[in-house]
Every structure is written in structure tokens, then in C-alpha cells.
C-alpha atoms as a PDB file:
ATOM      1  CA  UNK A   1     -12.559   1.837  25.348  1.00  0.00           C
ATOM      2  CA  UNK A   2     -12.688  -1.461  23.729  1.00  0.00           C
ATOM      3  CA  UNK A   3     -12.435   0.835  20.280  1.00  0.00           C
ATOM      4  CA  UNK A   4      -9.457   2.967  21.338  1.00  0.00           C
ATOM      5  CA  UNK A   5      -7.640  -0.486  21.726  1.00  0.00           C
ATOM      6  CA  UNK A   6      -8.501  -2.059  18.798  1.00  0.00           C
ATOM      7  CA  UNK A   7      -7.410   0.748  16.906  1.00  0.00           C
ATOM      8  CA  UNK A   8      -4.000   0.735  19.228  1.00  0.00           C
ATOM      9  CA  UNK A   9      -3.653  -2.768  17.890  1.00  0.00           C
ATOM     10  CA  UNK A  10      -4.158  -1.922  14.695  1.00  0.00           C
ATOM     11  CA  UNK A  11      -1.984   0.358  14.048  1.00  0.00           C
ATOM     12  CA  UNK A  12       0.997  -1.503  15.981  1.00  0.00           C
ATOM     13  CA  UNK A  13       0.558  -4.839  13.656  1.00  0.00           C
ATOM     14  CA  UNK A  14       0.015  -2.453  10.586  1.00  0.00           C
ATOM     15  CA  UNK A  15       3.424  -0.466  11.258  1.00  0.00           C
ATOM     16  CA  UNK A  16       4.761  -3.923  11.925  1.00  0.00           C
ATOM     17  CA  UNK A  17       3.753  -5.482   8.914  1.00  0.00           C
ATOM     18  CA  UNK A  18       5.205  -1.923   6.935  1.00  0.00           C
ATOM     19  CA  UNK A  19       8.181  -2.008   8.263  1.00  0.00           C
ATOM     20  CA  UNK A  20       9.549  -5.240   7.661  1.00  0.00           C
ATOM     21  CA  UNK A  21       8.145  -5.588   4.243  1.00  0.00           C
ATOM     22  CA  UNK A  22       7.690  -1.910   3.020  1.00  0.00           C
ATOM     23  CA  UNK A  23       3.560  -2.877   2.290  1.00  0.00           C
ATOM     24  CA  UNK A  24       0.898  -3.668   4.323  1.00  0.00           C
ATOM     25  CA  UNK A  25       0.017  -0.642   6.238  1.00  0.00           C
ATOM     26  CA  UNK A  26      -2.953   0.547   3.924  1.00  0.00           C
ATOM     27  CA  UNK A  27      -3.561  -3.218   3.068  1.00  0.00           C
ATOM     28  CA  UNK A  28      -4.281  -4.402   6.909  1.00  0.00           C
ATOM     29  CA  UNK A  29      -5.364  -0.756   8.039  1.00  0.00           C
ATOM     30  CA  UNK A  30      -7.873   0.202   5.667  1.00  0.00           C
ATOM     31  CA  UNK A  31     -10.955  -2.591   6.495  1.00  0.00           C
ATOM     32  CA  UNK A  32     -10.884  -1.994  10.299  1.00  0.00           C
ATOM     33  CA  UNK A  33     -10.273   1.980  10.272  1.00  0.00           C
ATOM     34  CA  UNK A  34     -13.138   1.863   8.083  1.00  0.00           C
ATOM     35  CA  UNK A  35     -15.428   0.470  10.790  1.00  0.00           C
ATOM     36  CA  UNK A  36     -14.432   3.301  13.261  1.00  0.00           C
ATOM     37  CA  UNK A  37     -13.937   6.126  11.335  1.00  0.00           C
ATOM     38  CA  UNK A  38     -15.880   8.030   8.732  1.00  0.00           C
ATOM     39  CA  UNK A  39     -13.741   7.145   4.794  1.00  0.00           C
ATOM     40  CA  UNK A  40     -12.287  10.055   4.548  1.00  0.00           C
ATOM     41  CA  UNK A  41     -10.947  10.162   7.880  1.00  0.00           C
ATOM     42  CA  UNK A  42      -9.914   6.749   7.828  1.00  0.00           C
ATOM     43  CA  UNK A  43      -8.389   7.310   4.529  1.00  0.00           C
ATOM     44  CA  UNK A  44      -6.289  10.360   6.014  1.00  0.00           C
ATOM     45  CA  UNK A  45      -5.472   8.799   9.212  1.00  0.00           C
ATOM     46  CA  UNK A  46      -4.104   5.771   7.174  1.00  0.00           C
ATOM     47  CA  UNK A  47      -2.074   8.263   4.733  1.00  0.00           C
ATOM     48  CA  UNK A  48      -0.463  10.366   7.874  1.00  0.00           C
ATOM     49  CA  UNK A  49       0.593   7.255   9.550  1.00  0.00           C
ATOM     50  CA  UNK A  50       2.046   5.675   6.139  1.00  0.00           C
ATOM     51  CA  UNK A  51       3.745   8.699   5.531  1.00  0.00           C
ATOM     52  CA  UNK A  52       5.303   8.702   9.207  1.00  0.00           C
ATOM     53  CA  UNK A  53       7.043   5.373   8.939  1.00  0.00           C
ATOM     54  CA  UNK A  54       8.247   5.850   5.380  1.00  0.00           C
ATOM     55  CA  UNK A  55       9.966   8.541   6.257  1.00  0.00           C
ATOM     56  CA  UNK A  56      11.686   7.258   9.794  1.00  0.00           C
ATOM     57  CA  UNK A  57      12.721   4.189   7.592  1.00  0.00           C
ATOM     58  CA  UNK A  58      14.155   6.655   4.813  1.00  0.00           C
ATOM     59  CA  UNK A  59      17.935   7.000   6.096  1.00  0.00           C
ATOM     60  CA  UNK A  60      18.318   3.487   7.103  1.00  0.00           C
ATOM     61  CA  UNK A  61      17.284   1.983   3.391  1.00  0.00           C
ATOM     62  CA  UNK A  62      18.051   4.820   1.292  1.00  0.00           C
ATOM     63  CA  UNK A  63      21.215   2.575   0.149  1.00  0.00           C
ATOM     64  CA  UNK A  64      19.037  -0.453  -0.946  1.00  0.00           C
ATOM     65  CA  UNK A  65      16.704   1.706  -2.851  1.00  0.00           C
ATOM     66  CA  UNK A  66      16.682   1.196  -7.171  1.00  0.00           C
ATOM     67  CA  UNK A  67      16.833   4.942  -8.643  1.00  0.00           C
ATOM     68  CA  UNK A  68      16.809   3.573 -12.079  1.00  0.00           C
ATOM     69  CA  UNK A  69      13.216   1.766 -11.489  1.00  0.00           C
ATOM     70  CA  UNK A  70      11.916   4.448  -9.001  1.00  0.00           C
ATOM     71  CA  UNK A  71      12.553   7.021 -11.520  1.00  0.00           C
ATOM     72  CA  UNK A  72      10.671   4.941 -14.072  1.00  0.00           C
ATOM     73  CA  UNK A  73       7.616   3.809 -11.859  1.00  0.00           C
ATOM     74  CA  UNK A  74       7.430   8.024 -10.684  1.00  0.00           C
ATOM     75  CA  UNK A  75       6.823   9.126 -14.663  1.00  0.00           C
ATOM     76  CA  UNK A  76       4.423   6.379 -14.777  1.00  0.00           C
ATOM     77  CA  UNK A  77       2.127   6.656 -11.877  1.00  0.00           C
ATOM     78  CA  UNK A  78       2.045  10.808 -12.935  1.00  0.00           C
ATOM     79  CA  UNK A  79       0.796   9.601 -16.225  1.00  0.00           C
ATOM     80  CA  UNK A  80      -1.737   6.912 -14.093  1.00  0.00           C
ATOM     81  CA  UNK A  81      -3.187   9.089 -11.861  1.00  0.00           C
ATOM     82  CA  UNK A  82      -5.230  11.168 -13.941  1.00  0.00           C
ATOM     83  CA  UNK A  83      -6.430   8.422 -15.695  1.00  0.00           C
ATOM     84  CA  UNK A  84      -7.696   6.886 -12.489  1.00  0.00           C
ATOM     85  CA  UNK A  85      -9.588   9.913 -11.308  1.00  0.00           C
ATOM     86  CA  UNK A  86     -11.400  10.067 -14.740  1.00  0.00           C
ATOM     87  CA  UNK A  87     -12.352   6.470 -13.733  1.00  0.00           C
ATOM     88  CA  UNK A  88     -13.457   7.098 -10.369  1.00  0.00           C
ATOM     89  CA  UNK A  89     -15.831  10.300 -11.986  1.00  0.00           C
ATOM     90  CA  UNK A  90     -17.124   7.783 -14.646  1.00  0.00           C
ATOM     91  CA  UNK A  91     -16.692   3.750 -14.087  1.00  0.00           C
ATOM     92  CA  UNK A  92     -19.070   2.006 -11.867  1.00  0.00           C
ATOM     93  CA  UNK A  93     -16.291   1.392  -8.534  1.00  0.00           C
ATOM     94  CA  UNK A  94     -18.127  -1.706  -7.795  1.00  0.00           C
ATOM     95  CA  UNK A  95     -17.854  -3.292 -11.415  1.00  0.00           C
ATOM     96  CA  UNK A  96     -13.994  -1.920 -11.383  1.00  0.00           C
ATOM     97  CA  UNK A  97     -13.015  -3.287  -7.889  1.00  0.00           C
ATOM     98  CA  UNK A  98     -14.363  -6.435  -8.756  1.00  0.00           C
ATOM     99  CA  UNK A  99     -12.321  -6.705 -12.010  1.00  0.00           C
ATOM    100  CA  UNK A 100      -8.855  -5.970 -10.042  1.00  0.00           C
ATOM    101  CA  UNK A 101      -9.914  -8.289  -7.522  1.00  0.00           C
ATOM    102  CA  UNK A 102     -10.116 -11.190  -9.512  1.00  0.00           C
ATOM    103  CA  UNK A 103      -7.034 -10.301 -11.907  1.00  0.00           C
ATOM    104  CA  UNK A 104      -5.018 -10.030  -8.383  1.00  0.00           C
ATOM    105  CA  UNK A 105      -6.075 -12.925  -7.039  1.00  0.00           C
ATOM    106  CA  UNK A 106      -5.535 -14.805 -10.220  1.00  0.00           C
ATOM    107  CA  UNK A 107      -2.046 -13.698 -10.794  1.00  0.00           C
ATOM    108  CA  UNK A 108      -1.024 -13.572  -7.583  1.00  0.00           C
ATOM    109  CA  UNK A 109      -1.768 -17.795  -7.631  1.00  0.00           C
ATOM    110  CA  UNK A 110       0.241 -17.571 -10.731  1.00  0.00           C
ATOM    111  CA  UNK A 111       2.726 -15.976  -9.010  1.00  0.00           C
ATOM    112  CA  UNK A 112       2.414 -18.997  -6.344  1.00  0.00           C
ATOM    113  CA  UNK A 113       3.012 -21.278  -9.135  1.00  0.00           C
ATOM    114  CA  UNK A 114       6.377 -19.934 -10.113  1.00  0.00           C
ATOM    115  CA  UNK A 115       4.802 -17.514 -13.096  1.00  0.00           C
ATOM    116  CA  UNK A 116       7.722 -14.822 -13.727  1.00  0.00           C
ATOM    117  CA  UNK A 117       7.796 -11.532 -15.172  1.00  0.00           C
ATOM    118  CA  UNK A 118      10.601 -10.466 -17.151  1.00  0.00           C
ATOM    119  CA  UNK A 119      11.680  -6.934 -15.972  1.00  0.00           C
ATOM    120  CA  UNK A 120      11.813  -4.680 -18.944  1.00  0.00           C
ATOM    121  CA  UNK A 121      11.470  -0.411 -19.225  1.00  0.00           C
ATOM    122  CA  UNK A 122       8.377  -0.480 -20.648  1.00  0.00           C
ATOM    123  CA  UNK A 123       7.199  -2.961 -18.388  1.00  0.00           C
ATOM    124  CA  UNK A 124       8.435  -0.423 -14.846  1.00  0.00           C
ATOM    125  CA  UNK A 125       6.722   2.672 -16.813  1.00  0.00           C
ATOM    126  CA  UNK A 126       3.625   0.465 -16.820  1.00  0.00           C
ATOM    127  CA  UNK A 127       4.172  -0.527 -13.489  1.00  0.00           C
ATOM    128  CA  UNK A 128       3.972   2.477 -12.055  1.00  0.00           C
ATOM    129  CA  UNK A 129       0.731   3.828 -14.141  1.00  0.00           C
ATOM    130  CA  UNK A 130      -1.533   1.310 -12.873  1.00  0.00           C
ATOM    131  CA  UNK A 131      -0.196   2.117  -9.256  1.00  0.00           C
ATOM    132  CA  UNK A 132      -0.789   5.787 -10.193  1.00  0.00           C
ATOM    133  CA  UNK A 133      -4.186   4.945 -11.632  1.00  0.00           C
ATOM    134  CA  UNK A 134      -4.897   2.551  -8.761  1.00  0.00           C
ATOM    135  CA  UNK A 135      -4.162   5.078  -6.130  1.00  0.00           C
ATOM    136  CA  UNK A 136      -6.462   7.750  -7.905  1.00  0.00           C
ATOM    137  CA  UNK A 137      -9.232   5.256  -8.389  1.00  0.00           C
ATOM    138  CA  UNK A 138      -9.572   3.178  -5.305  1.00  0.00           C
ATOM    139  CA  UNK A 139      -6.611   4.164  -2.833  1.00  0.00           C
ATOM    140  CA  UNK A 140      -4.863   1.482  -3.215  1.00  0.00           C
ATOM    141  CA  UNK A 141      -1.275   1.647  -4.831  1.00  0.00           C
ATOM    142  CA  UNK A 142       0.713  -1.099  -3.396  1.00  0.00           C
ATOM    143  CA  UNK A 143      -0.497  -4.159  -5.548  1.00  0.00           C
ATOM    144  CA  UNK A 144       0.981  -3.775  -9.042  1.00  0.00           C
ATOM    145  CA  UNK A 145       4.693  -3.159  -7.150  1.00  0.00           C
ATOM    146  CA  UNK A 146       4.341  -6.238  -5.120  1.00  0.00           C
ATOM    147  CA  UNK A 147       2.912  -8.154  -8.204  1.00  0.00           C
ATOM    148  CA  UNK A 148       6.366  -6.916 -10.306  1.00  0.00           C
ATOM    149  CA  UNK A 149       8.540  -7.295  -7.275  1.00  0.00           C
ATOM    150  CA  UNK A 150       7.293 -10.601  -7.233  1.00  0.00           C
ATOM    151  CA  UNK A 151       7.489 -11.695 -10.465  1.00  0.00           C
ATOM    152  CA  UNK A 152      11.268 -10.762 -11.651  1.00  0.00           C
ATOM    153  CA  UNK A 153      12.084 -11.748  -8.097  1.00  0.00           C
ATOM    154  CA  UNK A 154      13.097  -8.839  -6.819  1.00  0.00           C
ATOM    155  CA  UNK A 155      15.324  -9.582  -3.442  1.00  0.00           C
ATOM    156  CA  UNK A 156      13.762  -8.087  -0.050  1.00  0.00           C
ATOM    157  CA  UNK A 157      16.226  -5.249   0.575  1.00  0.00           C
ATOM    158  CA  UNK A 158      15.448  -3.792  -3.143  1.00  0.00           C
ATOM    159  CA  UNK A 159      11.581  -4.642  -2.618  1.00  0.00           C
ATOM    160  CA  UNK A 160      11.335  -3.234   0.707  1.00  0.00           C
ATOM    161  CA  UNK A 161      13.129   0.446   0.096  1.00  0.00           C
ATOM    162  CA  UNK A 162      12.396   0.914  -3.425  1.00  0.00           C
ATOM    163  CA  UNK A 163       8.775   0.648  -2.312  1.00  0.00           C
ATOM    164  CA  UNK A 164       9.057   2.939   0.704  1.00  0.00           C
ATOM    165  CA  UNK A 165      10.715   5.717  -1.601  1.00  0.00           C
ATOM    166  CA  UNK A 166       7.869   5.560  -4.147  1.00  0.00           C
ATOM    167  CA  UNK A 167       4.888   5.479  -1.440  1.00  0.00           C
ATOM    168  CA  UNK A 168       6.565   8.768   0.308  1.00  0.00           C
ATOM    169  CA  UNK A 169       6.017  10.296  -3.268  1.00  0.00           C
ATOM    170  CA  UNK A 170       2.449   8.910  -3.733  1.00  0.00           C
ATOM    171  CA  UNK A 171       1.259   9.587   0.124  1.00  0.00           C
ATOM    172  CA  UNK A 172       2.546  12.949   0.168  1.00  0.00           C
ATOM    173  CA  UNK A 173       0.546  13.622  -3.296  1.00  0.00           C
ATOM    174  CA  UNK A 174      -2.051  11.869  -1.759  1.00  0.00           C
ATOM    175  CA  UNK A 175      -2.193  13.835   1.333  1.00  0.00           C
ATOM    176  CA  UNK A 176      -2.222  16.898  -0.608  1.00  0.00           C
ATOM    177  CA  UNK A 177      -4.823  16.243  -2.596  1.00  0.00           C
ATOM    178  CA  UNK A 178      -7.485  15.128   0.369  1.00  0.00           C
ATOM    179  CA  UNK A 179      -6.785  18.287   2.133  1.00  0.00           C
ATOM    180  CA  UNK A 180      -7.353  20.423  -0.308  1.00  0.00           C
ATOM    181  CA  UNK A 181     -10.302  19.136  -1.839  1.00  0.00           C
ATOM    182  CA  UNK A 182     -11.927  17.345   0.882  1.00  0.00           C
ATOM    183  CA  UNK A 183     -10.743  19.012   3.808  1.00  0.00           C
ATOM    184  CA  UNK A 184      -9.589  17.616   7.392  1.00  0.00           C
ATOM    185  CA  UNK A 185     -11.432  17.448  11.093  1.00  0.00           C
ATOM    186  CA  UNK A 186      -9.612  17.011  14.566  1.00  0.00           C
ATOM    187  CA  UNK A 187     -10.620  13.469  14.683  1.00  0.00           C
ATOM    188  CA  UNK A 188      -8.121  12.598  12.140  1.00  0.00           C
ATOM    189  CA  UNK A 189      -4.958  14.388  14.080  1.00  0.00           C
ATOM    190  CA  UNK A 190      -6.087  13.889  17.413  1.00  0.00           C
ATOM    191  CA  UNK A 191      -6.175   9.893  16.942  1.00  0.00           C
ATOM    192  CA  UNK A 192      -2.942  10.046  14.589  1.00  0.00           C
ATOM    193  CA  UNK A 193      -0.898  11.253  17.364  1.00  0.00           C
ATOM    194  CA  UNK A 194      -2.170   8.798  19.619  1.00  0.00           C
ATOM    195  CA  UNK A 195      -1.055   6.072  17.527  1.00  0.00           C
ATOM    196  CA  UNK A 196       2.417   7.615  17.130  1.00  0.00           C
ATOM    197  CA  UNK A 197       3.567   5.459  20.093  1.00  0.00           C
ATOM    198  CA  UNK A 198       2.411   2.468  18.540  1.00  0.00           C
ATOM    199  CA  UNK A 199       3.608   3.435  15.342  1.00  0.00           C
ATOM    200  CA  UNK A 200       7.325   3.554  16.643  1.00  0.00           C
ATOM    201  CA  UNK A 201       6.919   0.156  18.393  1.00  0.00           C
ATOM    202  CA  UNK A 202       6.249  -1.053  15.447  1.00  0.00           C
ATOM    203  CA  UNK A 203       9.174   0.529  13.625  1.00  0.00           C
ATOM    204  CA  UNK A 204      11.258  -1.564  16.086  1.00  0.00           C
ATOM    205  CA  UNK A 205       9.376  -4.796  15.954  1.00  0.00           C
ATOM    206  CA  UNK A 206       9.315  -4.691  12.340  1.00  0.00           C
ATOM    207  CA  UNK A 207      12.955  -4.037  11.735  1.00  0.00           C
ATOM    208  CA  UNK A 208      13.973  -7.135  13.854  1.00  0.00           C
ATOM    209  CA  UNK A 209      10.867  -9.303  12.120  1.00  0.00           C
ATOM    210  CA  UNK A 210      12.851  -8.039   8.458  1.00  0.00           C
ATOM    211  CA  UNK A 211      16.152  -8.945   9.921  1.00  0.00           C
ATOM    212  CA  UNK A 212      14.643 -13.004  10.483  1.00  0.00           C
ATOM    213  CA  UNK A 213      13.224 -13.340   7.343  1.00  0.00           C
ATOM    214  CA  UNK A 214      14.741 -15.010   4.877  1.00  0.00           C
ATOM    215  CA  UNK A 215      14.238 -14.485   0.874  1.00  0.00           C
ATOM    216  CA  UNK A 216      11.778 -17.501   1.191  1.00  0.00           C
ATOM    217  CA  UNK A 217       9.750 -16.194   3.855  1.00  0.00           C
ATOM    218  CA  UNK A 218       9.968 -12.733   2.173  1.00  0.00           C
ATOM    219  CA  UNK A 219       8.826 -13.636  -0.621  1.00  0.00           C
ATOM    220  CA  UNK A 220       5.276 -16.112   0.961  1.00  0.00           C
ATOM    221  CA  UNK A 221       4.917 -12.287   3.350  1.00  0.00           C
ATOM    222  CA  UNK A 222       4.217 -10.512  -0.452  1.00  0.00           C
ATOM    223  CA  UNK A 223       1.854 -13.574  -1.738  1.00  0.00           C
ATOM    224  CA  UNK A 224      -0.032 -13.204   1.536  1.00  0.00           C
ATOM    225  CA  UNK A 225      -0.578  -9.782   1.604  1.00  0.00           C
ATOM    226  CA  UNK A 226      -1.689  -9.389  -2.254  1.00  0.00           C
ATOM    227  CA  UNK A 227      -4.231 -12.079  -1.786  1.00  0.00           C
ATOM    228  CA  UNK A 228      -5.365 -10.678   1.248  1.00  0.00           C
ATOM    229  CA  UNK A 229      -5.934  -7.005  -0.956  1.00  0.00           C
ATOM    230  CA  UNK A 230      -7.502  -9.207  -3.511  1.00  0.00           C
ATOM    231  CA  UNK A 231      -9.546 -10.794  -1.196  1.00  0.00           C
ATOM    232  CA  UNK A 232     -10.486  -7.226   0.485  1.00  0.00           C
ATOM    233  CA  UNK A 233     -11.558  -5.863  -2.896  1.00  0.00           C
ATOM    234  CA  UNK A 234     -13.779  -9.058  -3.623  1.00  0.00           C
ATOM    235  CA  UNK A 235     -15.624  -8.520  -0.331  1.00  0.00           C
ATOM    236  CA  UNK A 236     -16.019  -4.756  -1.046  1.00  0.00           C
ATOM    237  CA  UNK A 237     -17.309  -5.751  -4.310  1.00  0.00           C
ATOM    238  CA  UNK A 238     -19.717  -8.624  -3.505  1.00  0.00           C
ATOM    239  CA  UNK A 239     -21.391  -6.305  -0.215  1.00  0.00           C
ATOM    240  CA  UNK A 240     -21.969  -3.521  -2.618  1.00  0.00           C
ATOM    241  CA  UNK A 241     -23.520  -5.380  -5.330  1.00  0.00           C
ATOM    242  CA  UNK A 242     -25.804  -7.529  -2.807  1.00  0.00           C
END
């Protein structure tokens, strides 16, 4: 009992936290679904209910959304991806997490300290292969968008639904993939439509919580949640090696 409602909880201040900033739901999820389910059920779980309130949020922020860059961080991540599976076949994941841990922690401060990025082509192709390779490598694709977001300042509306578009592309890859290669149980589509209540909740909640915050606020929401996936990384990292 005391399970079922932390999971309930969960998943209402994860769709929360999506909503109203477009990131967050894998970043808050993954760590605590991990300590009820099995990975690759928390992993699917995670991607169904991603995929879920990217795509209610579609036809209310389709207008906001930046073709020009999505189009651009797309190409890139399908160049990534491959790249990161090689890595995940090959690289030690501990030695690799680590390594992205500290770089996002350490530019993310930069960040903090009014560091900017000057948004360039090149620079969105690039983008979007390290989320590619990212995604294919660890699961985790959000952190090079917010870092780039971030640093050419990037206002919350663009942020928010340029970032939904491009994770419907990813999860749906994503989801693809894990069923066909590893397969799915009941567990993972039994509890998925038990959060769907919470899920919408949260749709609500975070729509009003992205109304009240201003570009400021915005814009502390992204620092907090990159240090919080560097941080998660570093722990992964240090419990494996020790």
C-alpha cells in the first residue's frame, strides 16, 4: 500500500514538473521507479507515461514550437543514437556516467554564472546528437536541450514546446525499440494505467504552475533540474564504483 502511493505521488509531481517546463518527467521519475520496479520496466513505464503527456500537450503548444531547430536537433540525434548504442556495447557505463555527470554539473554552474551559448546550425545539429547519443547510451535525453535552451536563452514558451515535439520523436523511437528487443510484462501496463489519473492531474496543475512562472523563475526551474540529473548520474556513478 504504502508503495502504490508513493508511486501515485510520483507520477503526479513528475507530470507536474513535465508539464509546466516540458522536462523533468524521466529526470524526477527514473531514481524512485527504479526502487519499485525491475529497469526495464521502470524504464518503459517512464517512456509510456512521457509519451502520454507529450502528446495531450501537443495541440495546445504546437504554435510555440521552433521547426527550424527541431528539424535540426531530429537529423542530429538520428546521427547520435547509433553512436550511443556502440557506447553502451563497448564503454565502461560507470566511467561514462561519471564523465557527463561532472561536465553537467560544471556547466550547468556556468550556466548559473551567466555563461552563454551562441546559437549557431552547427551548434543545434550537435545538440541534438549528444541527446540522440545520450538517449541510446544511458536513457537520458533531456540534458543537452536544457543546457542549449539555457545558454542562448531560449524564452519558456519556445523551451517548453520545442522540447515536447522532439521527446514525442525520441520516446516513440524509444518505445519501439524496448519492445522489440527487450520485450514487455503486464506489470508495466497494468501500473501505467493506474497512473493515468494522476498523470492528467498533473497536466492541469502543471499548466497553471507554467502560467505563474515568470522567465526568471523559468529559467532557476531548468538550472534545478539539470543539476539534479547531474547529481543523479554522480550518485549512480559513485554506488557502482564503491
Amino acid at each position: 500500500m504504502i508503495e502504490l502511493l508513493l508511486f501515485f505521488l510520483l507520477i503526479l509531481l513528475a507530470s507536474v514538473l513535465q508539464t509546466s517546463s516540458g522536462f523533468g518527467f524521466s529526470i524526477m521519475a527514473t531514481p524512485f521507479l527504479l526502487m519499485l520496479f525491475s529497469p526495464q520496466e521502470a524504464m518503459q513505464i517512464n517512456i509510456l507515461l512521457s509519451l502520454v503527456i507529450s502528446l495531450a500537450l501537443l495541440w495546445k503548444i504546437k504554435s510555440d514550437v521552433d521547426f527550424g531547430l527541431l528539424k535540426k536537433i531530429l537529423l542530429g540525434s538520428i546521427g547520435g543514437a547509433p553512436f550511443g548504442s556502440f557506447i553502451f556495447a563497448i564503454v565502461d557505463l560507470t566511467t561514462f556516467k561519471l564523465i557527463i555527470a561532472l561536465i553537467l554539473i560544471g556547466v550547468t554552474i556556468l550556466l548559473m554564472r551567466n555563461f552563454s551559448i551562441q546559437p549557431t546550425k552547427n551548434r543545434e545539429y550537435g545538440v541534438g546528437f549528444l541527446s540522440g547519443l545520450l538517449t541510446t547510451s544511458i536513457g537520458m535525453a533531456g540534458p543537452p536541450l536544457l543546457l542549449y535552451f539555457a545558454g542562448t536563452q531560449k524564452n519558456k514558451e519556445n523551451t517548453r514546446a520545442t522540447s515536447i515535439a522532439y521527446f514525442i520523436f525520441i520516446y516513440a523511437i524509444s518505445l519501439q525499440f524496448q519492445l522489440t528487443v527487450e520485450g514487455t510484462n503486464k506489470t508495466v501496463w497494468v501500473n501505467s494505467l493506474y497512473a493515468l489519473p494522476l498523470v492528467l492531474i498533473g497536466l492541469v496543475l502543471g499548466q497553471i504552475l507554467f502560467k505563474k512562472l515568470n522567465q526568471a523563475l523559468f529559467t532557476k526551474m531548468i538550472y534545478m533540474l539539470l543539476l539534479i540529473a547531474g547529481v543523479f548520474l554522480l550518485g549512480q556513478s559513485l554506488l557502482s564504483l564503491f
